[in-house]
N, C-alpha and C. Protein backbone atom coordinates (compact mmCIF):
# COMPACT_ATOMS: atom_id res chain seq x y z
N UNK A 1 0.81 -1.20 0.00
CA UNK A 1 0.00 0.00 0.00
C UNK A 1 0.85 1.27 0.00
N UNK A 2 2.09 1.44 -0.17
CA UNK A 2 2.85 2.52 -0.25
C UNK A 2 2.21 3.78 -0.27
N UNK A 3 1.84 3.72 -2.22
CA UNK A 3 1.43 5.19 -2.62
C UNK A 3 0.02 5.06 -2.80
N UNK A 4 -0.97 5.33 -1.99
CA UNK A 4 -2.48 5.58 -2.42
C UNK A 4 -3.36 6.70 -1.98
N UNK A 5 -4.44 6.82 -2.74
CA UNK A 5 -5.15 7.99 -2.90
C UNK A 5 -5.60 8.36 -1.25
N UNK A 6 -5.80 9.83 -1.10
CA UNK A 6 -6.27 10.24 0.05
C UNK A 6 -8.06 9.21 0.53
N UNK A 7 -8.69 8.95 -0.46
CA UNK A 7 -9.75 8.65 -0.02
C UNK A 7 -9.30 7.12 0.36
N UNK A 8 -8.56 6.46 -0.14
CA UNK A 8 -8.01 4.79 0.18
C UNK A 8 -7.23 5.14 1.59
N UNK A 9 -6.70 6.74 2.27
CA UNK A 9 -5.90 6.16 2.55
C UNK A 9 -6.81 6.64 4.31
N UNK A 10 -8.02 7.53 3.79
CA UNK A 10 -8.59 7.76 4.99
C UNK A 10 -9.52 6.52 5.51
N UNK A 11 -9.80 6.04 4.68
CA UNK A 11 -10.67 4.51 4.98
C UNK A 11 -9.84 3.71 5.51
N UNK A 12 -8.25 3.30 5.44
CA UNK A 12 -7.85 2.62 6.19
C UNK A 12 -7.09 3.56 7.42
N UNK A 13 -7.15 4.60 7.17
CA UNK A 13 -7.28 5.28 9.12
C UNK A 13 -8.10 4.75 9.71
N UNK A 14 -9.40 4.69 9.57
CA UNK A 14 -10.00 4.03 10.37
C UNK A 14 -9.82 2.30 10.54
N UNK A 15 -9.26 1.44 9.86
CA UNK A 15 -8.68 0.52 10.61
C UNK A 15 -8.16 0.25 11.32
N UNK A 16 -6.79 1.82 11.11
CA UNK A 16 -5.74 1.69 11.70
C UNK A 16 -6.46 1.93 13.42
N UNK A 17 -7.44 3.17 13.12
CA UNK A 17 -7.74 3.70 14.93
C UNK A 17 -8.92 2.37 15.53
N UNK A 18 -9.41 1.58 14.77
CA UNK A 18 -10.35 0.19 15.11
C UNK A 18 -9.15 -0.29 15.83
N UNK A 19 -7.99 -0.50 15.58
CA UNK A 19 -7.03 -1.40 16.05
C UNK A 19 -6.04 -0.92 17.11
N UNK A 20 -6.16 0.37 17.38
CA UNK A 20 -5.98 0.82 18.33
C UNK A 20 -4.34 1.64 18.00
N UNK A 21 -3.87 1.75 16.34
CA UNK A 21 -2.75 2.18 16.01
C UNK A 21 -3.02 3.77 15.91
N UNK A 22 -1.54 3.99 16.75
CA UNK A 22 -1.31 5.32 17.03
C UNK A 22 -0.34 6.29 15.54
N UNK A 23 -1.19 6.93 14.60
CA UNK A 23 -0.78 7.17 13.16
C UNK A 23 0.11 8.73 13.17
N UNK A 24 1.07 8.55 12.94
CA UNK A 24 1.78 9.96 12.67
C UNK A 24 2.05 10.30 10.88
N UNK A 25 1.50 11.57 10.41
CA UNK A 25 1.97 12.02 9.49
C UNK A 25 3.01 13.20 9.17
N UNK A 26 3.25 12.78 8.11
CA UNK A 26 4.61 13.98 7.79
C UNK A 26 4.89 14.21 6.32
N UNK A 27 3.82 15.87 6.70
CA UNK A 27 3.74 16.19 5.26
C UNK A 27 5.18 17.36 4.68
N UNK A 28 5.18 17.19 3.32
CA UNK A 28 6.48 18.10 3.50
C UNK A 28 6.61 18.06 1.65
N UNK A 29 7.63 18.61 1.12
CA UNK A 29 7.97 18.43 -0.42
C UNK A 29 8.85 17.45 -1.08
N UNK A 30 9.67 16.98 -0.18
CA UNK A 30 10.63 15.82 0.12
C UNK A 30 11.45 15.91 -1.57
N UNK A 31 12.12 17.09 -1.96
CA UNK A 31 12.57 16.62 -3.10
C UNK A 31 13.85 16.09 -3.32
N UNK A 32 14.70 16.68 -3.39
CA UNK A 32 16.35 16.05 -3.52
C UNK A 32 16.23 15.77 -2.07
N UNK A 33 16.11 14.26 -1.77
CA UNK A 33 16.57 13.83 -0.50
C UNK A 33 18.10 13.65 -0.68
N UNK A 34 18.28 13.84 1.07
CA UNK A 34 19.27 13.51 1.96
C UNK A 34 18.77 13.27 3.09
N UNK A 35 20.02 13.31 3.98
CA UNK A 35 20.18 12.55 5.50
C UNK A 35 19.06 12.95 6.60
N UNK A 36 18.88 14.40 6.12
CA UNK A 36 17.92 15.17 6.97
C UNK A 36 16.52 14.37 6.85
N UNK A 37 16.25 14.44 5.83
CA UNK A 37 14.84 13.80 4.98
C UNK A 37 15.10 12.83 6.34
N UNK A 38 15.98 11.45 5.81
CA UNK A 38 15.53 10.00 6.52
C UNK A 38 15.96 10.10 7.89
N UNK A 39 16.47 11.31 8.75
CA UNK A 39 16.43 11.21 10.34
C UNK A 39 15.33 11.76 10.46
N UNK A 40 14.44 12.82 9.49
CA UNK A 40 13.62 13.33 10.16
C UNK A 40 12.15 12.37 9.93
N UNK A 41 12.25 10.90 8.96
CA UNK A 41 11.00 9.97 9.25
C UNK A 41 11.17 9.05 9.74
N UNK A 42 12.25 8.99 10.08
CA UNK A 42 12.81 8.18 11.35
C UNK A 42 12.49 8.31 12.77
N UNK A 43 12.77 9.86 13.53
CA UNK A 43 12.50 9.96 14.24
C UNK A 43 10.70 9.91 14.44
N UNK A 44 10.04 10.46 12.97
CA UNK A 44 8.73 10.60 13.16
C UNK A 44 7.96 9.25 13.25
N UNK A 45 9.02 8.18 12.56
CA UNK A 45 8.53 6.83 13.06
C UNK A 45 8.11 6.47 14.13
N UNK A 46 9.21 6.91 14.92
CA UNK A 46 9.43 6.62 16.08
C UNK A 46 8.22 7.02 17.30
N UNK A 47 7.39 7.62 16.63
CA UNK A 47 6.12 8.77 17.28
C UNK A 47 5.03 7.50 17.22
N UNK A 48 5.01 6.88 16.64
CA UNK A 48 3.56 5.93 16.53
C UNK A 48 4.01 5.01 15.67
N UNK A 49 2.83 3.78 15.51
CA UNK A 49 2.37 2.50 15.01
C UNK A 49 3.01 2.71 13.48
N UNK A 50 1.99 3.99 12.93
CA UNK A 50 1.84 3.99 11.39
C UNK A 50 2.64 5.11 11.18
N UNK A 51 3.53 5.38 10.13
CA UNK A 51 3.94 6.76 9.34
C UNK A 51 3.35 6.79 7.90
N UNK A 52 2.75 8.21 7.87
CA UNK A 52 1.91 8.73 6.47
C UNK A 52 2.95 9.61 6.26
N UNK A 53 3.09 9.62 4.87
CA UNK A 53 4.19 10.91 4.29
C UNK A 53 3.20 11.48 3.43
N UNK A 54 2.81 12.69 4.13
CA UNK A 54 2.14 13.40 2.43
C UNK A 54 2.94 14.21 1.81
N UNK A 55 2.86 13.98 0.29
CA UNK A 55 3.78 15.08 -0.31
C UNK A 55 3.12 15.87 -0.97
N UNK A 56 3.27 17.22 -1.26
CA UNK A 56 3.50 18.29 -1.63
C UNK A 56 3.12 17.86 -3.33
N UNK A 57 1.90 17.92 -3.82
CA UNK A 57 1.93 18.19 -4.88
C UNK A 57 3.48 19.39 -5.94
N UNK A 58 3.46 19.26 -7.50
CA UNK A 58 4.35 19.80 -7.76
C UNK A 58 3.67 21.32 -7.56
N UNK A 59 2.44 21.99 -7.97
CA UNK A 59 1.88 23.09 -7.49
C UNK A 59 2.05 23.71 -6.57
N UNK A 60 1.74 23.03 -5.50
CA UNK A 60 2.20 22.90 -3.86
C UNK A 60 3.67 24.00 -3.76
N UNK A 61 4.43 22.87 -4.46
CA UNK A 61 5.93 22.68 -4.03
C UNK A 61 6.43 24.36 -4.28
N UNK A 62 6.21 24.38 -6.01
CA UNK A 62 6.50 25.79 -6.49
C UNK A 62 5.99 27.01 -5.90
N UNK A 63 4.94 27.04 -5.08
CA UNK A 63 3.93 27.79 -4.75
C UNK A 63 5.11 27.91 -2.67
N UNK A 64 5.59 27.05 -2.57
CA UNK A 64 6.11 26.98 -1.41
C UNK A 64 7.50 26.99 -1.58
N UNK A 65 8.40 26.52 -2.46
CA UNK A 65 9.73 26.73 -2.79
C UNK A 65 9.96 27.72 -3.81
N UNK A 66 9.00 27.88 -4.49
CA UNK A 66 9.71 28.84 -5.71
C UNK A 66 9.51 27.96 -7.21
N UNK A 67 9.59 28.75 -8.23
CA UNK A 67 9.29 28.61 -9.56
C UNK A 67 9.96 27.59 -10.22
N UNK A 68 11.29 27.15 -9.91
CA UNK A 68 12.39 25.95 -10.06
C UNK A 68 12.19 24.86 -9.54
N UNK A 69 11.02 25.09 -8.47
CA UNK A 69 10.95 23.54 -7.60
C UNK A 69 9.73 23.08 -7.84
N UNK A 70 9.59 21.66 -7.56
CA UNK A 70 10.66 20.97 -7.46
C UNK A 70 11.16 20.32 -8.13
N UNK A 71 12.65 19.98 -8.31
CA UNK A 71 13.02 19.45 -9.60
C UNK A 71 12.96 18.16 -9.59
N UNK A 72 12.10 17.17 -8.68
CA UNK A 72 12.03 15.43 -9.33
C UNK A 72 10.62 15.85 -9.16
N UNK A 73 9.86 15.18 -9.84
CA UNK A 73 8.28 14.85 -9.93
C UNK A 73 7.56 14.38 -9.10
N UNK A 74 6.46 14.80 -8.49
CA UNK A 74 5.38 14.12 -7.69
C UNK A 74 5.54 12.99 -7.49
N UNK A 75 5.32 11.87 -8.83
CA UNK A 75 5.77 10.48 -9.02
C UNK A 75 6.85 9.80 -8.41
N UNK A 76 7.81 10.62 -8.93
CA UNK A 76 9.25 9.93 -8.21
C UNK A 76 9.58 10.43 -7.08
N UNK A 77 8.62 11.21 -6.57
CA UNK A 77 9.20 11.40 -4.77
C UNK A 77 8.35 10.45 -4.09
N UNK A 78 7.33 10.27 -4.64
CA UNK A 78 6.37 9.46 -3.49
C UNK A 78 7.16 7.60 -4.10
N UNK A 79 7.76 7.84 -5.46
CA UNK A 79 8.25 6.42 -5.36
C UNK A 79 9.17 6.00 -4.18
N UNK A 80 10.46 7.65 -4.32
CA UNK A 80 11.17 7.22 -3.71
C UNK A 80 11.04 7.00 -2.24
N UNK A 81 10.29 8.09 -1.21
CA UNK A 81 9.90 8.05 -0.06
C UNK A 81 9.13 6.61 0.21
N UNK A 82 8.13 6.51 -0.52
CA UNK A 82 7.78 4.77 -0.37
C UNK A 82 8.79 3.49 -0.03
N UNK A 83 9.83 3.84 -0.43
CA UNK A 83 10.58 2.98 -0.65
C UNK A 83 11.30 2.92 1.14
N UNK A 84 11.52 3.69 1.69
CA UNK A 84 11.78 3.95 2.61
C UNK A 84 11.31 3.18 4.22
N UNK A 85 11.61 2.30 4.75
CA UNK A 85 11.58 0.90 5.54
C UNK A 85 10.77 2.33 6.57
N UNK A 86 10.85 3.09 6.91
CA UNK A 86 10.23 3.90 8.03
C UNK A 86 8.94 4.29 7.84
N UNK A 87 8.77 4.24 6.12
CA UNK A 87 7.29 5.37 5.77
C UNK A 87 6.40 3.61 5.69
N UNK A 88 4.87 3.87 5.98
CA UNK A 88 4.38 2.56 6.04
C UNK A 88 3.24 3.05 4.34
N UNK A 89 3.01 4.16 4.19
CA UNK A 89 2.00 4.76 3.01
C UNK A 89 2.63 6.34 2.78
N UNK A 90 2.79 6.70 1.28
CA UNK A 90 2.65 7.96 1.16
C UNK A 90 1.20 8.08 0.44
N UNK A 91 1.18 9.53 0.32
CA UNK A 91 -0.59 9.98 -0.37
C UNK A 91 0.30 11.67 -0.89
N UNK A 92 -0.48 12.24 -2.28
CA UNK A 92 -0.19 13.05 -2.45
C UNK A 92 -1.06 14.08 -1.43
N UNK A 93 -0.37 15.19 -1.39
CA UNK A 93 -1.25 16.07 -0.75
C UNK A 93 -1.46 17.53 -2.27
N UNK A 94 -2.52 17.58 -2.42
CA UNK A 94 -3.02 18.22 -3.54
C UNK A 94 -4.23 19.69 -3.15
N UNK A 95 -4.43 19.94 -1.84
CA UNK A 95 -5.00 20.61 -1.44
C UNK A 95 -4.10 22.24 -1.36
N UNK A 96 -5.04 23.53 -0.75
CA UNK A 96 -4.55 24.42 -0.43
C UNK A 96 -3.55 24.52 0.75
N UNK A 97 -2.25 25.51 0.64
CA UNK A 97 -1.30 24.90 1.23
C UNK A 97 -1.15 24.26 2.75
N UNK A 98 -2.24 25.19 3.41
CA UNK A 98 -2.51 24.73 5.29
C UNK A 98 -2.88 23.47 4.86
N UNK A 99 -3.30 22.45 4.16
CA UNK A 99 -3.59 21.42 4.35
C UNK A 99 -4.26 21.09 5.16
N UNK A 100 -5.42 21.80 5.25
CA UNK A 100 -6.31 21.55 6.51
C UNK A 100 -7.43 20.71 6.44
N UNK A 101 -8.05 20.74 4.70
CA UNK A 101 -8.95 19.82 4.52
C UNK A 101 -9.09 18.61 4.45
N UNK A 102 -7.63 17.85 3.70
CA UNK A 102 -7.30 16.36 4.08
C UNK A 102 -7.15 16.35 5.17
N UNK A 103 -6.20 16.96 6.04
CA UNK A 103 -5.34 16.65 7.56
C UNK A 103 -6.98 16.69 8.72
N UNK A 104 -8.15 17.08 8.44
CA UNK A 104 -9.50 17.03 9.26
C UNK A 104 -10.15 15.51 9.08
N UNK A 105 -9.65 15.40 7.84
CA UNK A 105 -10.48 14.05 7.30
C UNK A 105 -9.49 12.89 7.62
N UNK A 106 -8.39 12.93 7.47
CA UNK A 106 -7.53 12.05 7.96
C UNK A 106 -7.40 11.89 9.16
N UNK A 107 -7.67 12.61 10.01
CA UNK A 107 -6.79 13.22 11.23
C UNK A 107 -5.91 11.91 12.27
N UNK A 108 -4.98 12.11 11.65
CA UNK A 108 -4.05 11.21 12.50
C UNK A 108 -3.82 12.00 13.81
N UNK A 109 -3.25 11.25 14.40
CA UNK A 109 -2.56 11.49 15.87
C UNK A 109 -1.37 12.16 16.42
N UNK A 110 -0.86 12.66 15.23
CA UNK A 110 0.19 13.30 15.30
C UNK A 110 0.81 13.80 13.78
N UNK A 111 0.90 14.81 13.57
CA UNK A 111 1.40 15.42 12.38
C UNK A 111 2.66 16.25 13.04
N UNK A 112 4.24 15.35 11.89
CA UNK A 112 5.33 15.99 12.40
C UNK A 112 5.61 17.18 11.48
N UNK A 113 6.15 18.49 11.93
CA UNK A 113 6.89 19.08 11.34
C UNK A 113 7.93 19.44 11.45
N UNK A 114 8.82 19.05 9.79
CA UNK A 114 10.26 19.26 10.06
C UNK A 114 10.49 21.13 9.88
N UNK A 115 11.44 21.38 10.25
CA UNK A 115 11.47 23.13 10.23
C UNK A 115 12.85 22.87 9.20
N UNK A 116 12.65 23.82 8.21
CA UNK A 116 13.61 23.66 7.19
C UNK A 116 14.31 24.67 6.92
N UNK A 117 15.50 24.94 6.41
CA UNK A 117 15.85 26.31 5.89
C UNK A 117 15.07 27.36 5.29
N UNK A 118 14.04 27.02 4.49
CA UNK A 118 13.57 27.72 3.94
C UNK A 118 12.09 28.59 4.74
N UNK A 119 11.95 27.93 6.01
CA UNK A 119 10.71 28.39 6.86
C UNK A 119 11.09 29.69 7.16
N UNK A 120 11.78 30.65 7.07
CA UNK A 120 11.96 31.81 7.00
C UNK A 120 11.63 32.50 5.78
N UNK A 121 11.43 32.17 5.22
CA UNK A 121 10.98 33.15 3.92
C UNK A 121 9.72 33.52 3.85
N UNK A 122 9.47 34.55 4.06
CA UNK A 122 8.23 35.56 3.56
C UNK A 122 6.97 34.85 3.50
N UNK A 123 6.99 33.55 4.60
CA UNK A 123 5.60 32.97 4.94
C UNK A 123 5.62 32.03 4.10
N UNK A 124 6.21 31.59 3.18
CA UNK A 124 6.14 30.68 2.62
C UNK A 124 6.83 28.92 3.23
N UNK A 125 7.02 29.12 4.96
CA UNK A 125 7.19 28.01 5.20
C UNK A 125 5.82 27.17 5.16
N UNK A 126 6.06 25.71 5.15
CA UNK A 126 4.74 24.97 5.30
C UNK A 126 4.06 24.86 6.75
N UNK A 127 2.61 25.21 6.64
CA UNK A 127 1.75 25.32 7.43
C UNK A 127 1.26 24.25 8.08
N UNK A 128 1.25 23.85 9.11
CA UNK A 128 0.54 22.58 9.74
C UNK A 128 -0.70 22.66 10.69
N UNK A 129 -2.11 22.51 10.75
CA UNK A 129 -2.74 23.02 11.49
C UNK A 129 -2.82 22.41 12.67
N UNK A 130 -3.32 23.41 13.65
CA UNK A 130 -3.07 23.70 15.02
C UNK A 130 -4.32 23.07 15.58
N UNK A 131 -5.54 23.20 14.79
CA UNK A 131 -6.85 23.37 15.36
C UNK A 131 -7.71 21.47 15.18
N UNK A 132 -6.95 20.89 14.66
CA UNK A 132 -8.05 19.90 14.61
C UNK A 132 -7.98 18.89 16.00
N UNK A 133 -9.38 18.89 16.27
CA UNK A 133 -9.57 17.99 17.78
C UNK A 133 -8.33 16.68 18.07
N UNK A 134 -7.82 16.73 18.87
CA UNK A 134 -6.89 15.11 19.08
C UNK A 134 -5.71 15.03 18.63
N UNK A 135 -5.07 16.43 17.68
CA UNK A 135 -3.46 16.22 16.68
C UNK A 135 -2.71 16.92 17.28
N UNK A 136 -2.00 15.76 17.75
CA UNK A 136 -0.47 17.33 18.16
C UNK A 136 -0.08 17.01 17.11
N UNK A 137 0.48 18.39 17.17
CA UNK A 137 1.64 18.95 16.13
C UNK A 137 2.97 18.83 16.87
N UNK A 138 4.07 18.40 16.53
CA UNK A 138 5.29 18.09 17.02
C UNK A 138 6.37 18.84 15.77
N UNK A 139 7.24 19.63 16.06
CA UNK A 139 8.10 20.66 15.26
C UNK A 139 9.67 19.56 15.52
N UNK A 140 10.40 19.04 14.63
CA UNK A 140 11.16 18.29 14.74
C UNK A 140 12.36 19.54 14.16
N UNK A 141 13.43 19.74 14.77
CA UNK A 141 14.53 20.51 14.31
C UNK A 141 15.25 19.75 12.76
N UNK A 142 15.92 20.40 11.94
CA UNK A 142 16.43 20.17 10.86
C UNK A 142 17.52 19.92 11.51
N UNK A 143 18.12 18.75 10.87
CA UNK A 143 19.51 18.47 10.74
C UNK A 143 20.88 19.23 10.39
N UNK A 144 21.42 20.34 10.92
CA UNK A 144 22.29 20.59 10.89
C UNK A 144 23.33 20.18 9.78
N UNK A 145 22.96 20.96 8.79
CA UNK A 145 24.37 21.02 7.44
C UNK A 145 23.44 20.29 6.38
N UNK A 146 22.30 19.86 6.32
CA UNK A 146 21.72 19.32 5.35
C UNK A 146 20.30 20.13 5.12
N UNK A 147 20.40 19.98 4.15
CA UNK A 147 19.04 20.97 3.37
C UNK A 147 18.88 20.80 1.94
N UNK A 148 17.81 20.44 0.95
CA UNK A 148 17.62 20.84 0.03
C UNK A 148 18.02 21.87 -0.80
N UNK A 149 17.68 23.06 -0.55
CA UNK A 149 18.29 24.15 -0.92
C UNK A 149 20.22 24.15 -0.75
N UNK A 150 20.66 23.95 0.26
CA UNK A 150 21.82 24.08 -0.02
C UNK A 150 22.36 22.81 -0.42
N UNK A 151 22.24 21.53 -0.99
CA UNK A 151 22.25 20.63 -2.27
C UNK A 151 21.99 20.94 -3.27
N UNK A 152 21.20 22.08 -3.40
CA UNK A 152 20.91 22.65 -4.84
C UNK A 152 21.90 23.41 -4.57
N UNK A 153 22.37 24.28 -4.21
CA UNK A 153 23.65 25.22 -4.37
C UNK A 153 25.19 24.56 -4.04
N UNK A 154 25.27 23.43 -3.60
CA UNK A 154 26.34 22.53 -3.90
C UNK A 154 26.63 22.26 -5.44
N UNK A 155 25.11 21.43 -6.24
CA UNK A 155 25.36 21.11 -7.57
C UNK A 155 25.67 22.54 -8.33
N UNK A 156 25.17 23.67 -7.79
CA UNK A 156 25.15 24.39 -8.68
C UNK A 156 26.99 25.27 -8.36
N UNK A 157 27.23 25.32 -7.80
CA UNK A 157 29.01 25.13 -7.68
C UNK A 157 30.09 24.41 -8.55
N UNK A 158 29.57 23.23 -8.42
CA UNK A 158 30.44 22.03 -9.18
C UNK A 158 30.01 22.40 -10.56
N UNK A 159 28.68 22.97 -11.46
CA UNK A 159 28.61 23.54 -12.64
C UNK A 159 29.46 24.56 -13.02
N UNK A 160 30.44 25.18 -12.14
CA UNK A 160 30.47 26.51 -11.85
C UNK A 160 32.31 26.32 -12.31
């Protein structure tokens, strides 16, 4: 069940909470992974039963990184994050950027957020809501020396 649709993936939330599994999600753009990426669904593993990765439509992404991003495809991030022994399902996230309308209907038990380099910019960090009955929100620190953005300005050096 890796990659499936939000409506497949809210119907088996409720299995998961019939069974008494405690579900953490972690939505984010996940594009040029690194180390940061897999400590930070690692640790969010580590929060509950189930890990959901939602990603960041490419709309999303540009609309939250900028006009260049992101440079692998919807497709191949949720391939690659799937692939990942920590994530148990990804689902695209295709909504407006608070993500508030899936994250009500889903509502897991915990939605992590990683804080990234780029959460300083002019509001354009990603939004996680505060308000739905039963979800903490948990703010996980970025990994120190790893970032997307500055992997993109590594490659773009070595062009240089």
């Amino acid at each position: 069940m890796p990659v499936i649709s939000q409506s497949e993936l809210i119907l088996q939330r409720g299995e998961w909470k019939r069974n008494g599994k405690r579900v953490v999600c972690v939505p984010g753009v996940f594009d040029l992974l690194h180390p940061g990426h897999i400590r930070l669904l690692e640790q969010a593993r580590a929060l509950g039963h189930v890990l959901v990765v939602a990603i960041q439509s490419d709309a999303l992404a540009r609309e939250q990184k900028g006009p260049s991003r992101p440079i692998t495809p919807l497709a191949e991030r949720a391939e690659i994050v799937a692939a990942f022994q920590a994530v148990d399902a990804v689902v695209e996230l295709s909504e407006d950027r608070s993500s508030n309308g899936f994250m009500e209907k889903f509502a897991p038990d915990v939605v992590v957020q990683g804080s990234s380099a780029s959460a300083g910019k002019a509001g354009k960090a990603q939004q996680v809501p505060a308000a739905v009955p039963g979800m903490n929100v948990i703010q996980i620190p970025s990994e120190p020396g790893h970032s997307t953005s500055r992997l993109i300005e590594r490659i773009k050096q070595l062009r240089a």
